[in-house]
Protein backbone atom coordinates (compact mmCIF):
# COMPACT_ATOMS: atom_id res chain seq x y z
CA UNK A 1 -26.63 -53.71 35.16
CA UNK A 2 -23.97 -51.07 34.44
CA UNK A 3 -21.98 -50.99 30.99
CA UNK A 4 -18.33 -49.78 30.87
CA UNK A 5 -17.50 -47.74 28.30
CA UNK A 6 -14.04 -47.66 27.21
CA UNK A 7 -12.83 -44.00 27.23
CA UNK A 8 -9.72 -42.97 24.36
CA UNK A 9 -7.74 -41.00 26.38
CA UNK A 10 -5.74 -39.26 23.90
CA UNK A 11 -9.29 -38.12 22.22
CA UNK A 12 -10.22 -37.50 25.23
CA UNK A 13 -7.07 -35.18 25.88
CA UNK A 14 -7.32 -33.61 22.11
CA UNK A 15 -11.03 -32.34 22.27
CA UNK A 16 -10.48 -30.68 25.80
CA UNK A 17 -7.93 -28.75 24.25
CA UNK A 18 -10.04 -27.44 21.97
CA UNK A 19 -12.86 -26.86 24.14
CA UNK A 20 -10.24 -25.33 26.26
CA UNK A 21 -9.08 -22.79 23.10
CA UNK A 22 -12.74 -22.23 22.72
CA UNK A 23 -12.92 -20.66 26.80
CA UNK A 24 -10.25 -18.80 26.18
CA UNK A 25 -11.32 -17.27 23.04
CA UNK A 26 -14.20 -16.38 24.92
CA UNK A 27 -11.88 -14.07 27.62
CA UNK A 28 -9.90 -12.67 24.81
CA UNK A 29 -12.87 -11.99 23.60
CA UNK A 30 -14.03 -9.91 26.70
CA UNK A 31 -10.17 -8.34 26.65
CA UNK A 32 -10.74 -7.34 23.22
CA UNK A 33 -14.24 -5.68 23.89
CA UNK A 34 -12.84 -3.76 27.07
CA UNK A 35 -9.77 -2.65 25.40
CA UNK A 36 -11.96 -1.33 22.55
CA UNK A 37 -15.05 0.58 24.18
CA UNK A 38 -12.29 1.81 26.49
CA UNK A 39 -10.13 3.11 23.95
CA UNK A 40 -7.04 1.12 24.95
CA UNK A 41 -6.35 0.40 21.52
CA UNK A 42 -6.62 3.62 20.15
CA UNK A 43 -4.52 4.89 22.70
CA UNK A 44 -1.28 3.02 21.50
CA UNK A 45 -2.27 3.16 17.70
CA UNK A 46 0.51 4.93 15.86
CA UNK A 47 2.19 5.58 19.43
CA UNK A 48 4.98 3.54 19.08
CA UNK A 49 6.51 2.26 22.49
CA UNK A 50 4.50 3.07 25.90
CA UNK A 51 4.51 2.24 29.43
CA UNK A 52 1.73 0.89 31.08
CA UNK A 53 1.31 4.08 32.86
CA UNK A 54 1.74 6.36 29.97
CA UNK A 55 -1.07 3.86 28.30
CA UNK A 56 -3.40 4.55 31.50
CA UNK A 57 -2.71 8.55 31.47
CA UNK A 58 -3.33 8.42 27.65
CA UNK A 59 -6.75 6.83 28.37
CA UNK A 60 -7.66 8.05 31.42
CA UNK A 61 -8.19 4.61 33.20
CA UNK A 62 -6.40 3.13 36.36
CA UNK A 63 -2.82 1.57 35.46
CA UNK A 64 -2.89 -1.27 37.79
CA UNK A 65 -6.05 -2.30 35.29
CA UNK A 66 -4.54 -1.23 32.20
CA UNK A 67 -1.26 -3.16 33.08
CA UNK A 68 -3.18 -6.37 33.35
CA UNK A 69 -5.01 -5.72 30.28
CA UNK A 70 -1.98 -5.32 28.48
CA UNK A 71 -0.09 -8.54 29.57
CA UNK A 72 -3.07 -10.80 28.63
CA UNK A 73 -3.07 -8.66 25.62
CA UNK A 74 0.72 -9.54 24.96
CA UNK A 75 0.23 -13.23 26.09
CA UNK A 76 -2.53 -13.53 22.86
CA UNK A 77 -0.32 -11.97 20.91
CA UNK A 78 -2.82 -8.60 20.32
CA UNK A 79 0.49 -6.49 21.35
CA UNK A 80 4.07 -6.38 21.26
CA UNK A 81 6.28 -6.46 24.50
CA UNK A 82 9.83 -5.38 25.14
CA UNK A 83 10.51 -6.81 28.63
CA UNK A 84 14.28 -4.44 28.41
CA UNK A 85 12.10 -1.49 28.09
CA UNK A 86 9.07 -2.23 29.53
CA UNK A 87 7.11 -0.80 26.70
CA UNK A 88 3.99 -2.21 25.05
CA UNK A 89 3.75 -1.55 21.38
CA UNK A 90 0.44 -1.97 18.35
CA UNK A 91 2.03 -2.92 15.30
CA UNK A 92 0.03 -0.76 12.27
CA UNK A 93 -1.43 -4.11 11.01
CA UNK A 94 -2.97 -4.80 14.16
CA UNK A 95 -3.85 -1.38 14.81
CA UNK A 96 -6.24 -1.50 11.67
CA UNK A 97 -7.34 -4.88 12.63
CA UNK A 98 -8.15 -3.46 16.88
CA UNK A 99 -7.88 0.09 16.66
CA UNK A 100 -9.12 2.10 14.01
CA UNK A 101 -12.79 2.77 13.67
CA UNK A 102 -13.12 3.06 9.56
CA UNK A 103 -10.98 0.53 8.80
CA UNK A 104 -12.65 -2.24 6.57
CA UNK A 105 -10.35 -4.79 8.79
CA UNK A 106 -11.36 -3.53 12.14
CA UNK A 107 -12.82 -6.27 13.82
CA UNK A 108 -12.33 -5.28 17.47
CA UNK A 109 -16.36 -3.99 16.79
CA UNK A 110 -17.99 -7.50 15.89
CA UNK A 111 -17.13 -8.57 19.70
CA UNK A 112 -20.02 -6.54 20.22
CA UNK A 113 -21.97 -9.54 18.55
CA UNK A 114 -20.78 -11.99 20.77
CA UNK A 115 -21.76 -10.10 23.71
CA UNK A 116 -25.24 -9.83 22.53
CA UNK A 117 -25.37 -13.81 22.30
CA UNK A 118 -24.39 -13.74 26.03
CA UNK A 119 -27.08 -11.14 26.68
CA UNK A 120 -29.77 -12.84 24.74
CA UNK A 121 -29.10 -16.30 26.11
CA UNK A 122 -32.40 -16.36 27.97
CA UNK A 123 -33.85 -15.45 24.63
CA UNK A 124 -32.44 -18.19 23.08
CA UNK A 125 -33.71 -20.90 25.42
CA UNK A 126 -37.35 -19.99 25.49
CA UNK A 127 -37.01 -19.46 21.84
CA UNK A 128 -35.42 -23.79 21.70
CA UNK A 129 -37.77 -24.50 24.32
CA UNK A 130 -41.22 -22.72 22.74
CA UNK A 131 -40.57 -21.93 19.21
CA UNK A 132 -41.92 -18.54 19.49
CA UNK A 133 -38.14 -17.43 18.05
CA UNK A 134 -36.59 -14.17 18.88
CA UNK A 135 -37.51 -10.71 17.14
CA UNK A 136 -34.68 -8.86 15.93
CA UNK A 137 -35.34 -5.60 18.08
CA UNK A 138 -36.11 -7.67 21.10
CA UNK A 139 -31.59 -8.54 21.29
CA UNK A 140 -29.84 -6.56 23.01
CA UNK A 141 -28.16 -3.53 21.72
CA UNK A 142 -24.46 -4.60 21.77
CA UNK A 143 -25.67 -6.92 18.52
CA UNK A 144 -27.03 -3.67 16.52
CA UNK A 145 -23.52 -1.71 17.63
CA UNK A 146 -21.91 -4.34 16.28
CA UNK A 147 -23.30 -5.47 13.05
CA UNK A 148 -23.66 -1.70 12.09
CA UNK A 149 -20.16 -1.12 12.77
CA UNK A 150 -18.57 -4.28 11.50
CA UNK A 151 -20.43 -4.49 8.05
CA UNK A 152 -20.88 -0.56 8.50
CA UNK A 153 -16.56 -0.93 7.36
CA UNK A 154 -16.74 -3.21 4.94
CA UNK A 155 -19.89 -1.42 2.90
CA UNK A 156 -18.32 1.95 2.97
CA UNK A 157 -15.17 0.78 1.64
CA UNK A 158 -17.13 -1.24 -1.08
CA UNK A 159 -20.00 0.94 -2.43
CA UNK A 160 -17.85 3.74 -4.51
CA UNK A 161 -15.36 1.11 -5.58
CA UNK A 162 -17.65 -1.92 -6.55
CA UNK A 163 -21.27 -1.88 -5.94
CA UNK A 164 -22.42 0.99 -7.51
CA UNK A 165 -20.28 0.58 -10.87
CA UNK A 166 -22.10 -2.62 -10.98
CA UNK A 167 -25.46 -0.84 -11.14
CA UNK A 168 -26.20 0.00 -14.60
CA UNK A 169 -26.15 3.28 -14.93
CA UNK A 170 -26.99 4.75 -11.28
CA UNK A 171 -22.92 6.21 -11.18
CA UNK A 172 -24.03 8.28 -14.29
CA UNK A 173 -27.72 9.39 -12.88
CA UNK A 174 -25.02 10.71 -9.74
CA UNK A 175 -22.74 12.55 -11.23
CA UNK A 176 -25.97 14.41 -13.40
CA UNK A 177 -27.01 14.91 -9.98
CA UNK A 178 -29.65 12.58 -9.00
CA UNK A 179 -31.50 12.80 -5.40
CA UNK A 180 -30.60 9.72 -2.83
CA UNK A 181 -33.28 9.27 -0.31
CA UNK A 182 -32.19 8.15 2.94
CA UNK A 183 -33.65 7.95 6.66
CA UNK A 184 -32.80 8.60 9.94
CA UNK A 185 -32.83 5.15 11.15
CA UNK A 186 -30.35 4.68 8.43
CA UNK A 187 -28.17 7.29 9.49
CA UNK A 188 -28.35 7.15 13.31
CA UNK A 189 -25.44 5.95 15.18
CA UNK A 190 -25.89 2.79 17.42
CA UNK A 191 -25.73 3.34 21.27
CA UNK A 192 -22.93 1.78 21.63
């Protein structure tokens, strides 16, 4: 005996739109990650107006590629597009957001994270299907790149400023001159 079950179209309709937003956040995602490891960002930080070719010569990649990455970089609204011109522009707000590297908003870095989920995937399923979990050094590296990098930002631009006034004396014991132990793990940059 077979039930019919009555499907609501329109909530049908609404949630595959947002499954739908959630796949493409997932390529922007990828677009982001390229455009950052490749330097694409950096390239038209502070640049003002460029061609697509003058964004490939600038970072040393192939324009047909770089022209592509641009358009679905204008079409998510990463970059600014003057179809008279034909000139791609990074606005300085979303050049500290994408492009620059110590910039406590720069969140072109924490893609890095998501990547890692991808990566460990098989991780994850033994760890749902046994239990056993997953170690933090056993993920894959793009998750250390970018949680040292993301909160790497966001520390930096705290510590002076908040943290350590909030320490009871320790900005005193500095400026007398006090020793600060650190390691090389703590100091080594990700290889990413």
């Amino acid at each position: 005996m077979t039930t019919s079950i009555e499907i609501d179209t329109a909530k049908l309709e609404a949630f595959a739109g947002q499954v739908f937003g959630d796949l493409a956040a997932c390529y922007g995602g990828v677009m982001t990650s390229i455009g950052d490891r490749l330097g694409l960002y950096a390239c038209l930080a502070g640049a003002g107006p460029l061609t697509a070719a003058e964004v490939a010569e600038r970072s040393g990649c192939h324009e047909r590629y770089v022209r592509e990455w641009l358009n679905s970089q204008v079409a998510a609204g990463y970059i600014d597009y003057d179809a008279d011109a034909v000139k791609y522009e990074l606005s300085a707000e979303h050049a500290a957001v994408l492009a620059d590297p110590d910039s406590p908003a720069n969140l072109s870095v924490a893609f890095n994270v998501a990547a890692s989920l991808w990566a460990d995937e098989e991780l994850a399923i033994t760890a749902f299907r046994t239990g056993s979990g997953v170690a933090w050094g056993d993920h894959h590296e793009r998750l250390f790149c970018g949680v040292a990098a993301f909160f790497g930002n966001a520390y930096r631009a705290q510590l002076v400023s908040q943290w350590l006034p909030a320490l009871d004396g320790v900005i005193e014991k500095l400026e007398a001159g006090a020793t600060v132990a650190t390691s090389a793990a703590a100091t080594a940059t990700p290889p990413c």
